[in-house]
Structures are given as structure tokens and as C-alpha cells.
N, C-alpha and C. Protein backbone atom coordinates (compact mmCIF):
# COMPACT_ATOMS: atom_id res chain seq x y z
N UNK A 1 22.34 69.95 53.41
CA UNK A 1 21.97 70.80 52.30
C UNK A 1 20.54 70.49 51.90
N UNK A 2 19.44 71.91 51.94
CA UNK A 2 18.43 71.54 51.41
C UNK A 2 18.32 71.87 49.94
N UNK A 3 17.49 70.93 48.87
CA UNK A 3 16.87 71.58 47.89
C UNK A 3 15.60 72.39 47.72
N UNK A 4 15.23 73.55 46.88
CA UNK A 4 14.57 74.32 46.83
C UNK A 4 13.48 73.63 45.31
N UNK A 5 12.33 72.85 45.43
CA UNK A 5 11.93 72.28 44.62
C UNK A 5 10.61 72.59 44.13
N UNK A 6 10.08 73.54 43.02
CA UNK A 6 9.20 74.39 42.84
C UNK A 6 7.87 73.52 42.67
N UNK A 7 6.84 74.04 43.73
CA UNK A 7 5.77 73.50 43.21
C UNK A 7 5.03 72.69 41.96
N UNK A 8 5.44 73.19 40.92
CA UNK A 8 4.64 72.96 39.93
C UNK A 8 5.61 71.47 39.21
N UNK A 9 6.81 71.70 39.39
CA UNK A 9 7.82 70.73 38.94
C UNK A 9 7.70 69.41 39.94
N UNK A 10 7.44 69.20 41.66
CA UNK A 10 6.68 68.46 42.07
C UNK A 10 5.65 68.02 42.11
N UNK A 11 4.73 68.78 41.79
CA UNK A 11 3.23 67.89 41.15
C UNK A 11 3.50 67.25 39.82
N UNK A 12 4.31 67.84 38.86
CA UNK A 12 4.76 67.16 37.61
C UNK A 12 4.94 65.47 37.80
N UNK A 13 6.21 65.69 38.52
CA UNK A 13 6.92 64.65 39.30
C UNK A 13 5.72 63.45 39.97
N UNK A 14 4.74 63.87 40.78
CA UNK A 14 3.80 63.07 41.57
C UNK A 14 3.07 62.91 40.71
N UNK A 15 2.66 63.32 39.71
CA UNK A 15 1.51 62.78 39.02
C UNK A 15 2.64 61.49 37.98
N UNK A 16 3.38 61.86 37.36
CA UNK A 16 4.14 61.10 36.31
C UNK A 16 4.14 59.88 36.84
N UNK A 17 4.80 59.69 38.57
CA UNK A 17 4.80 58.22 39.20
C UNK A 17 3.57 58.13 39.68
N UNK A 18 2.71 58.64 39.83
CA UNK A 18 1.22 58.13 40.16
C UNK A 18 0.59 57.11 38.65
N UNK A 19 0.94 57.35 38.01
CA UNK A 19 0.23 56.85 36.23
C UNK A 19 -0.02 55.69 36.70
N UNK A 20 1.66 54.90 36.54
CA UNK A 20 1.90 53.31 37.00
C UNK A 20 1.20 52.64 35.70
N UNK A 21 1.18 53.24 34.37
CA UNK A 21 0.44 52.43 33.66
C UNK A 21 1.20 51.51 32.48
N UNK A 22 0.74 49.95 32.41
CA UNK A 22 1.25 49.47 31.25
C UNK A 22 1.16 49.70 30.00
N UNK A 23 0.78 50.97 29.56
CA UNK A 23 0.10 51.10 28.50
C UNK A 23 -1.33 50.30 27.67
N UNK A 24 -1.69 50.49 28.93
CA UNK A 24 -3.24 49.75 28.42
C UNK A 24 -4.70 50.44 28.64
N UNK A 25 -6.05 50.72 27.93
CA UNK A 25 -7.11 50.63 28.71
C UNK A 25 -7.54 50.73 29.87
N UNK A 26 -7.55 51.64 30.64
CA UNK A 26 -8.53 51.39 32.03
C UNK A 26 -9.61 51.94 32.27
N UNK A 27 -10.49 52.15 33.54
CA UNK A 27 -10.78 52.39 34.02
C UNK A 27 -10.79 54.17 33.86
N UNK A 28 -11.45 54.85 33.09
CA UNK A 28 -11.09 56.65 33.44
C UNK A 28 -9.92 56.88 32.66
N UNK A 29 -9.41 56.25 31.77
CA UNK A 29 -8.53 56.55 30.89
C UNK A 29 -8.74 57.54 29.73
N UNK A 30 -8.38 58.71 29.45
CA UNK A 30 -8.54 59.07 27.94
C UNK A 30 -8.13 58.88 27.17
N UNK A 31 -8.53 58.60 26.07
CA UNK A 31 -8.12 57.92 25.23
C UNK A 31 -8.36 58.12 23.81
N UNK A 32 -7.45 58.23 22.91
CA UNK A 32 -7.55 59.16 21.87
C UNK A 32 -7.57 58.31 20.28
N UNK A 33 -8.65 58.37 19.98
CA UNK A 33 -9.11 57.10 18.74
C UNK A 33 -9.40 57.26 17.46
N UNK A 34 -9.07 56.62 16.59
CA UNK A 34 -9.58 56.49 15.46
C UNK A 34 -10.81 55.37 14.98
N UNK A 35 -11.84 56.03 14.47
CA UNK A 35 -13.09 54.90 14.44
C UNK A 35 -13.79 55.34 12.88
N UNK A 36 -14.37 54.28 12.48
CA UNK A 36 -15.21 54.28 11.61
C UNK A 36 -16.60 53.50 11.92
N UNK A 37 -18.15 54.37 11.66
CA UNK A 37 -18.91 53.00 12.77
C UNK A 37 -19.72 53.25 10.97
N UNK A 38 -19.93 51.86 10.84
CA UNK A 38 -21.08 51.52 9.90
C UNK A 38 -22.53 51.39 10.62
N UNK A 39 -23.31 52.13 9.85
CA UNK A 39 -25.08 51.43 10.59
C UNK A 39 -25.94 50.98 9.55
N UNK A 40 -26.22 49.68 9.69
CA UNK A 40 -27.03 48.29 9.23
C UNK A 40 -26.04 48.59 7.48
N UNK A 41 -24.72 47.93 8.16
CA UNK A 41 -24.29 47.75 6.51
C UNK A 41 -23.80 48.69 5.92
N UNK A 42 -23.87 50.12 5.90
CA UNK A 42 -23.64 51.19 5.17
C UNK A 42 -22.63 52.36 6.24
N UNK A 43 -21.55 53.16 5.43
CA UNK A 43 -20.83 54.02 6.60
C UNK A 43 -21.32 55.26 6.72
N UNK A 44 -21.26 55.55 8.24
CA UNK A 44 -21.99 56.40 8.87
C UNK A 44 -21.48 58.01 9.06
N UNK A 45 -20.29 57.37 9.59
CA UNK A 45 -19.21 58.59 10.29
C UNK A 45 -17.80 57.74 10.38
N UNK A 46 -16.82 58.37 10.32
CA UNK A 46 -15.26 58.44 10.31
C UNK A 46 -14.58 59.46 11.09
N UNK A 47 -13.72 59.29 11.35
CA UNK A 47 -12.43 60.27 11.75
C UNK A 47 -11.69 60.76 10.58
N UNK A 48 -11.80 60.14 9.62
CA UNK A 48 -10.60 60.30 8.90
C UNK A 48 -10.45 61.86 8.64
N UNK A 49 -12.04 62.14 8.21
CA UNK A 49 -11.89 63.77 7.75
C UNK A 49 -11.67 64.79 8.82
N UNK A 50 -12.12 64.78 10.10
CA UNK A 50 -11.88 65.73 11.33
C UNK A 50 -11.03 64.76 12.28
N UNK A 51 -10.20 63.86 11.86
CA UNK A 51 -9.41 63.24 12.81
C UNK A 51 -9.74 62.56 13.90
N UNK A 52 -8.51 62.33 14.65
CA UNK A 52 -9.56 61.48 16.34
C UNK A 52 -10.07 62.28 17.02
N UNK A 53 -10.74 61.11 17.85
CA UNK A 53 -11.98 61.52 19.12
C UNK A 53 -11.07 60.94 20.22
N UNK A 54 -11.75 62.14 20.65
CA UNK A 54 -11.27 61.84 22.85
C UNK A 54 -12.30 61.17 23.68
N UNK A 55 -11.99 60.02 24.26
CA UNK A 55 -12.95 59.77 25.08
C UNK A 55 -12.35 59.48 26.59
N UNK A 56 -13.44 59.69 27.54
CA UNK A 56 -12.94 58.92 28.84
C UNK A 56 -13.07 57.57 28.98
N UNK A 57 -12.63 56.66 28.68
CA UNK A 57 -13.25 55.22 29.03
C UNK A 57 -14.63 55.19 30.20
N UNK A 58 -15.22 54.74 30.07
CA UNK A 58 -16.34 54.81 31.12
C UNK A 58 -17.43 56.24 31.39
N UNK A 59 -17.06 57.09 31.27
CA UNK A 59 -17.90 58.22 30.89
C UNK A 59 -19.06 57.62 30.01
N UNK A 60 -19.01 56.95 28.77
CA UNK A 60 -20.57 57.05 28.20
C UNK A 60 -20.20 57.66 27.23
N UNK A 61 -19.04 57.91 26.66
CA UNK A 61 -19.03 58.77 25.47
C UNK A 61 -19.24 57.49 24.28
N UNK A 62 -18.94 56.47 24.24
CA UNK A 62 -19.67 55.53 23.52
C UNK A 62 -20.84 54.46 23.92
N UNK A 63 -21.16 53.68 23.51
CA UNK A 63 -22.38 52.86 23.98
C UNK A 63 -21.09 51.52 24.77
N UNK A 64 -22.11 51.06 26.04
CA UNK A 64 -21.46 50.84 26.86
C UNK A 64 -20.79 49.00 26.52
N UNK A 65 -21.00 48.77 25.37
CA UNK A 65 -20.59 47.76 24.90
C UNK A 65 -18.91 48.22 24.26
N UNK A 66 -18.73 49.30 23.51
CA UNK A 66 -17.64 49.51 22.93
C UNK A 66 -16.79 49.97 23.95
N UNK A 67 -17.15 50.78 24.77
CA UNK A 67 -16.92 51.14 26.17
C UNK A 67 -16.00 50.24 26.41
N UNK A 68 -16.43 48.72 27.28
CA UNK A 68 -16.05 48.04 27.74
C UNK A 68 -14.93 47.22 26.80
N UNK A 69 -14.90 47.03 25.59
CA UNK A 69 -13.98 46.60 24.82
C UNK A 69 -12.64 47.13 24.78
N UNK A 70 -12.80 48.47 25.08
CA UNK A 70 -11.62 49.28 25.54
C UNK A 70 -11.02 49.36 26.23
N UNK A 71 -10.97 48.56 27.09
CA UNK A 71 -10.67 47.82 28.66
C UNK A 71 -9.24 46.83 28.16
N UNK A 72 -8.14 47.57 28.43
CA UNK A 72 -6.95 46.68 28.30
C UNK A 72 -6.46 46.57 26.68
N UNK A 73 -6.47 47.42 25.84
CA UNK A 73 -6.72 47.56 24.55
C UNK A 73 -5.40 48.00 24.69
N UNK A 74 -3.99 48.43 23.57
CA UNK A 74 -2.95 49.00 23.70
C UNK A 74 -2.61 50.41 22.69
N UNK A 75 -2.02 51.36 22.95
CA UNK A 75 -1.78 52.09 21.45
C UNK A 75 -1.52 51.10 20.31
N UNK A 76 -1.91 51.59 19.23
CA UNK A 76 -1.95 51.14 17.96
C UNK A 76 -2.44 49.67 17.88
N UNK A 77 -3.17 49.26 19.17
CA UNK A 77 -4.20 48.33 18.50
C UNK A 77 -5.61 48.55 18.20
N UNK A 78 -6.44 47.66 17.34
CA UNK A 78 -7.36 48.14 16.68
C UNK A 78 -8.53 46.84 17.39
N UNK A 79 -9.91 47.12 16.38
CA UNK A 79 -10.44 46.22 16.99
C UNK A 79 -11.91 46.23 15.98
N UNK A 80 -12.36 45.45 15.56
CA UNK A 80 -14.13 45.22 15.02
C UNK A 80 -15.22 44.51 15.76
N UNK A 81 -15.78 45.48 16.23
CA UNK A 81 -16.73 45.53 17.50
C UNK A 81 -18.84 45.71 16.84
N UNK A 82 -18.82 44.06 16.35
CA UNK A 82 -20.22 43.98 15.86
C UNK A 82 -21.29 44.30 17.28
N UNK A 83 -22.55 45.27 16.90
CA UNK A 83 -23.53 45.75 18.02
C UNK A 83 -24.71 45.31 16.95
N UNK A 84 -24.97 44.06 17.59
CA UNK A 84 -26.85 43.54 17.02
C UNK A 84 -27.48 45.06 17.35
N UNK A 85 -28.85 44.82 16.62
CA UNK A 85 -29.89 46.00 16.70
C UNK A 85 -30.16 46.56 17.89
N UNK A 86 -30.02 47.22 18.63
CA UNK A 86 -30.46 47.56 20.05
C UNK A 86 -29.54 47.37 21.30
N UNK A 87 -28.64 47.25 20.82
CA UNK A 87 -27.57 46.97 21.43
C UNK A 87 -26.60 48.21 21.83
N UNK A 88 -26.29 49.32 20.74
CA UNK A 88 -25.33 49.69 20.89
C UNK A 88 -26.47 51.16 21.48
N UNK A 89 -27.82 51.67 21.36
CA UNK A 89 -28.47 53.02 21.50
C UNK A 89 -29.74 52.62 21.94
N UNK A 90 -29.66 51.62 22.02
CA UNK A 90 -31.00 51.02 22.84
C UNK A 90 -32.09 50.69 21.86
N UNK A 91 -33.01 49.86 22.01
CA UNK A 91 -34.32 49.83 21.45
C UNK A 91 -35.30 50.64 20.93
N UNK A 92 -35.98 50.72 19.99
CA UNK A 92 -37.15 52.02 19.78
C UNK A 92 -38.12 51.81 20.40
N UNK A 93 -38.18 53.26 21.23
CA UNK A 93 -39.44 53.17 22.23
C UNK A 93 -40.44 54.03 22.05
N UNK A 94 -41.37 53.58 21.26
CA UNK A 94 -42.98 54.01 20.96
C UNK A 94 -43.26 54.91 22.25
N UNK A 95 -43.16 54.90 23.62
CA UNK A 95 -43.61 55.86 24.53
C UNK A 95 -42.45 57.40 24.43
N UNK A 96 -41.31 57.57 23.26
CA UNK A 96 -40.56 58.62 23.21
C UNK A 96 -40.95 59.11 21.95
N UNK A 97 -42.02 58.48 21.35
CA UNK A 97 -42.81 59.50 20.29
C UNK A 97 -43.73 60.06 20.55
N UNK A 98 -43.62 61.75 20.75
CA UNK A 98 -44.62 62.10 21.40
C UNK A 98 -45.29 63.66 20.12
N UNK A 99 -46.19 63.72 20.72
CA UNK A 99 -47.36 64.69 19.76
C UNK A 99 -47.52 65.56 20.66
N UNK A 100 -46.84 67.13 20.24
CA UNK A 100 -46.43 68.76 20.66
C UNK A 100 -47.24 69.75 19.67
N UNK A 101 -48.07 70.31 20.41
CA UNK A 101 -48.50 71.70 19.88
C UNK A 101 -47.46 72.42 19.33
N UNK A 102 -48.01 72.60 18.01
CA UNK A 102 -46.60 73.84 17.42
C UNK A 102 -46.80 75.37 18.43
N UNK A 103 -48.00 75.51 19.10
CA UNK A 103 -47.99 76.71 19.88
C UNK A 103 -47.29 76.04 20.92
N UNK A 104 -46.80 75.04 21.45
CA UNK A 104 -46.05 75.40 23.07
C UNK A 104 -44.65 75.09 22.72
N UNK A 105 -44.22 75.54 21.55
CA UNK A 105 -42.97 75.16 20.44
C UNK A 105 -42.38 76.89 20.50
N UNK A 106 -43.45 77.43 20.59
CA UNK A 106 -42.80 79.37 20.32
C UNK A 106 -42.32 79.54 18.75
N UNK A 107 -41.52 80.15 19.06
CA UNK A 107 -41.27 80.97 17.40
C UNK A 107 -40.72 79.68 16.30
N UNK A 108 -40.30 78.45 17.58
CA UNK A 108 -39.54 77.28 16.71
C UNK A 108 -40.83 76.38 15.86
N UNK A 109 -42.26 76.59 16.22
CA UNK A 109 -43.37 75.66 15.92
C UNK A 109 -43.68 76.53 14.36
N UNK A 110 -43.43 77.89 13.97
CA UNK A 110 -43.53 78.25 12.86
C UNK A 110 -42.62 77.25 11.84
N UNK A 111 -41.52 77.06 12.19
CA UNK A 111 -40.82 76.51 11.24
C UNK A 111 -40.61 74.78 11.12
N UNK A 112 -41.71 74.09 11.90
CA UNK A 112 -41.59 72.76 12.32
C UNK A 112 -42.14 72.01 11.02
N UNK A 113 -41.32 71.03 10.14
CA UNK A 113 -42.27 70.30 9.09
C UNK A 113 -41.18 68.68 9.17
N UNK A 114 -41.76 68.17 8.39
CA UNK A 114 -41.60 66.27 8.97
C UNK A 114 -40.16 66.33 8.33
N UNK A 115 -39.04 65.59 8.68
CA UNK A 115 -37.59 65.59 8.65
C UNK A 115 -36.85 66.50 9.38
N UNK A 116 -37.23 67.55 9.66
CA UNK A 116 -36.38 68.67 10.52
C UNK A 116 -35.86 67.95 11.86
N UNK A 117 -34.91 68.23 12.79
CA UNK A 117 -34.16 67.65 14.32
C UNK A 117 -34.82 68.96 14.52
N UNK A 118 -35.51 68.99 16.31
CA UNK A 118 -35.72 69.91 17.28
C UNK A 118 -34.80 69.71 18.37
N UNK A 119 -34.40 71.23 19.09
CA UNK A 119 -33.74 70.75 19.83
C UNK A 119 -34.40 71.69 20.95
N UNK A 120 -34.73 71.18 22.27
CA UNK A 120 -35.54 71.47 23.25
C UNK A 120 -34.83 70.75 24.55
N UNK A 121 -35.76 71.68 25.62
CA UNK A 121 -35.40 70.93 26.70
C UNK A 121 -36.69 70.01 27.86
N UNK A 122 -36.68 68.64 28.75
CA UNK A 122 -37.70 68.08 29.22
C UNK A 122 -37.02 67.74 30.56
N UNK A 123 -37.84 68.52 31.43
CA UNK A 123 -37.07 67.88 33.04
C UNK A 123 -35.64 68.52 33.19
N UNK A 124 -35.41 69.34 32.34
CA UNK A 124 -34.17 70.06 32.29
C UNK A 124 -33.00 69.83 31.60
N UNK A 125 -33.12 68.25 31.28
CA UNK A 125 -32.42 67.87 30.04
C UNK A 125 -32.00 68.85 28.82
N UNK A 126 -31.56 68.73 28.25
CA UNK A 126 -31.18 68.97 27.00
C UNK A 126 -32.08 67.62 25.90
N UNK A 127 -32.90 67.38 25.35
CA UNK A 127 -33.61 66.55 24.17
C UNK A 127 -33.27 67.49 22.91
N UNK A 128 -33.02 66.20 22.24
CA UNK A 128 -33.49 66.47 20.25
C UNK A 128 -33.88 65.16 19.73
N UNK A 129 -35.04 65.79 18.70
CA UNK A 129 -36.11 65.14 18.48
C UNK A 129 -36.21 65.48 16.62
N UNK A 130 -36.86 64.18 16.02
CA UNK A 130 -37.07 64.33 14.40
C UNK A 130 -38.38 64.90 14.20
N UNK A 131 -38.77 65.24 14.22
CA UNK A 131 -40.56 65.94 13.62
C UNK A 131 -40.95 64.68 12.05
N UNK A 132 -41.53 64.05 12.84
CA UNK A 132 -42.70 62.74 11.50
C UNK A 132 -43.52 63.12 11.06
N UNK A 133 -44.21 64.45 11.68
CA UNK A 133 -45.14 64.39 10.28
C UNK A 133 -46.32 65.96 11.51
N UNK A 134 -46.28 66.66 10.75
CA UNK A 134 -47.36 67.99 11.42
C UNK A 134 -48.55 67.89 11.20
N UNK A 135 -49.60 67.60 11.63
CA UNK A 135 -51.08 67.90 11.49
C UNK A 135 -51.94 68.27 12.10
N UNK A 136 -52.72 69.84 11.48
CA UNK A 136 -53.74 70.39 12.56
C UNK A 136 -53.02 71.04 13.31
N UNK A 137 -51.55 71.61 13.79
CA UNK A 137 -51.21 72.31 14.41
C UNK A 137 -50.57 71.38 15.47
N UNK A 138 -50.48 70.28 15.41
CA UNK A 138 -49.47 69.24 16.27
C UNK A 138 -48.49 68.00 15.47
N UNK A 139 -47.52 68.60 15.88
CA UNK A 139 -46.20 67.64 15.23
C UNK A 139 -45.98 66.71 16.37
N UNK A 140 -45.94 64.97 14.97
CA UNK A 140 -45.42 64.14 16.15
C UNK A 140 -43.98 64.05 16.01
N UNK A 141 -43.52 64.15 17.12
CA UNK A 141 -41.89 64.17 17.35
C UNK A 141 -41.41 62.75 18.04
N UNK A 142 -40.10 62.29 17.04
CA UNK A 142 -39.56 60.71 17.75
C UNK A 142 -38.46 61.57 18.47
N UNK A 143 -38.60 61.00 20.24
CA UNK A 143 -37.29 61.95 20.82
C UNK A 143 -36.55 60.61 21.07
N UNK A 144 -36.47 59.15 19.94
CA UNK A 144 -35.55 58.35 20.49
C UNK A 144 -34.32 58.20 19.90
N UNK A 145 -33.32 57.87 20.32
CA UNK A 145 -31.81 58.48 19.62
C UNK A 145 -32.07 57.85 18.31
N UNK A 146 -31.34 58.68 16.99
CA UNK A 146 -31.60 58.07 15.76
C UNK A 146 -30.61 56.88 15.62
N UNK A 147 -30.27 56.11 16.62
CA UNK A 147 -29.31 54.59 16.29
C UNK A 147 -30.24 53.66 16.71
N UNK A 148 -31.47 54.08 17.56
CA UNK A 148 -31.98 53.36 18.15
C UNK A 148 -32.39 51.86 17.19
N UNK A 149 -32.55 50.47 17.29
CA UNK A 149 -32.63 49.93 16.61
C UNK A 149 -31.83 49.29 15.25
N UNK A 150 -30.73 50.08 14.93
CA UNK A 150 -29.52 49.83 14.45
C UNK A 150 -28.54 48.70 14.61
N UNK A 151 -27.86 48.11 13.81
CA UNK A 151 -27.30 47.35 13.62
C UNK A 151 -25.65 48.25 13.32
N UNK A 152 -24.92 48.01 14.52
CA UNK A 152 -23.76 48.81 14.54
C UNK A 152 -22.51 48.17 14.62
N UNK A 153 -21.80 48.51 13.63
CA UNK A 153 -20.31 48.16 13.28
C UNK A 153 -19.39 49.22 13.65
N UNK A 154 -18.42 49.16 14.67
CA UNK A 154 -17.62 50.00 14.86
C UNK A 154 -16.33 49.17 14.30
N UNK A 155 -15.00 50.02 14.07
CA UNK A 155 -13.55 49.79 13.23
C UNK A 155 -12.57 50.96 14.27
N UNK A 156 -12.32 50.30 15.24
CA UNK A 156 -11.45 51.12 16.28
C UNK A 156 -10.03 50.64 16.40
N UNK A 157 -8.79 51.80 16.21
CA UNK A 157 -7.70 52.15 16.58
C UNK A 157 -7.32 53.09 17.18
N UNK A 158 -6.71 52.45 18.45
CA UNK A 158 -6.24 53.35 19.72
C UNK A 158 -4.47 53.72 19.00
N UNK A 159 -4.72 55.44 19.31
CA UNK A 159 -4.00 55.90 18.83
C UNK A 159 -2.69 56.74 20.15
N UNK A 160 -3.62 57.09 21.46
CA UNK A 160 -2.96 57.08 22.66
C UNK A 160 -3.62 56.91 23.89
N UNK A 161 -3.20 57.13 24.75
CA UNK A 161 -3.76 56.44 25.65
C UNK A 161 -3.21 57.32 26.93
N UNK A 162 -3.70 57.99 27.83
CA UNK A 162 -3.98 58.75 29.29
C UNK A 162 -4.36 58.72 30.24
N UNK A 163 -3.19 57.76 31.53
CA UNK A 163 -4.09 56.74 32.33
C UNK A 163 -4.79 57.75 33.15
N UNK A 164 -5.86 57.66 34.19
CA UNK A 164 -6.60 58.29 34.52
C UNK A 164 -5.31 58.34 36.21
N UNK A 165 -5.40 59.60 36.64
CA UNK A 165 -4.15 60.07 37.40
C UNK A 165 -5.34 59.82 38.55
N UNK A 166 -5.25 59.00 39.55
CA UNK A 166 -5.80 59.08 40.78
C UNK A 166 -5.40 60.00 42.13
């Protein structure tokens, strides 16, 4: 006697025993969190109000220190993950402040004045940048991430966990 066993209910099946996971952190895991990050002392951002964040472990969706802390972590454990200055967004780098003609800016250089975020593209990237200060028709723009130099406190609870299906 054969069984008749529908595609979609066998890949179900192969992926479920492919997991093999202890419920932990790995490698390509998604992973679904609750965080609060303080910067130099003061709070920054939360979940609490738009809930958790999804990340892949290892993707880069956090700085690669918190990243790695997440490595073997379990649902509903938590964790306080101190990042010295430069640690968690890198260093401030004086060669990513750069000075732009509001003419090679287009219709966006009319509206450019010191505090505004630009958002542009370099090498094909996607960049955004703070505008410091306009003069004479050239704004200098810092395109270095605004953590750069920061002193970062993250407050993380893993809330689930999605081993990465090989």
C-alpha cells in the first residue's frame, strides 16, 4: 500500500526535522526581541511603544558586538550589553564630513539649513547625512552614523527564536 503525501505537507515535515534546534541563538537565526538601548547615559529608543524587532543573527542588523552576544541566548532570557564609545557604530571620522554645493543637491539644496538629515545616494549606496552648518552656497554635511562615538547600553530580551532552516 502506497501513501499519497502532498507536497506542501512534506516540505512542512522536512523543514520541522531539519531545525534540530535547542532553543538557542545561532548562527542565521531570527530572532524576535525586546530592547531598550541608552546612548551616553540617557534613553534612546525602546520597543515598548511599537513592540519587538526582528533580526537575523549575523546579518548586521545590530552592531556586531550585540550581534555576537546573541549567540546561544534562550527565549525569555535577557541580557545588559555595555558598548564603550566606538564600539557599538564605529568611531567619528573627520574624512565623512564632507562640504556639497547646494547646486549639485537639486531642488533638495533649496531647503538645506544646519540640523536637517539628507538623504542621498554615493557609489550607489543609499547615504544620510546631518547638514552643520550652510555657507556661501555649500553645506557641510557629517555622513557619519549619528552613534558614532557613543557610549551604548543595550537591555535585551529574547522573546522567540527561528532557527535558521539549512
Amino acid at each position: 500500500m502506497r501513501f499519497h503525501v502532498p507536497g506542501a505537507l512534506l516540505l512542512a515535515f522536512a523543514c520541522a526535522c531539519s531545525r534540530g534546534t535547542d532553543g538557542t541563538v545561532k548562527s542565521g537565526s531570527t530572532v524576535r526581541l525586546d530592547y531598550k538601548l541608552d546612548v551616553d547615559g540617557k534613553a534612546f529608543e525602546s520597543t515598548e511603544i511599537h513592540g519587538p524587532i526582528e533580526i537575523i543573527q549575523g546579518k548586521g542588523d545590530l552592531p556586531p558586538a550585540i550581534d555576537k552576544a546573541l549567540l546561544g541566548m534562550k527565549i525569555g532570557q535577557g541580557a545588559d550589553i555595555d558598548l564603550p564609545a566606538g564600539a557599538g557604530y564605529g568611531s567619528h571620522d573627520p574624512a565623512k564630513v564632507e562640504s556639497l554645493t547646494l547646486a549639485s543637491m537639486g531642488a533638495m539644496g533649496a531647503d538645506v539649513k544646519p540640523g536637517k538629515k539628507i538623504l542621498g545616494f554615493k557609489d550607489g549606496k543609499p547615504l544620510s547625512g546631518l547638514v552643520l552648518e550652510v555657507r556661501e552656497g555649500v553645506a557641510r554635511v557629517d555622513f557619519n552614523h549619528p552613534l558614532a562615538d557613543k557610549v551604548l547600553r543595550y537591555r535585551l530580551k529574547i522573546i522567540a527564536i527561528d532557527p535558521k532552516i539549512e
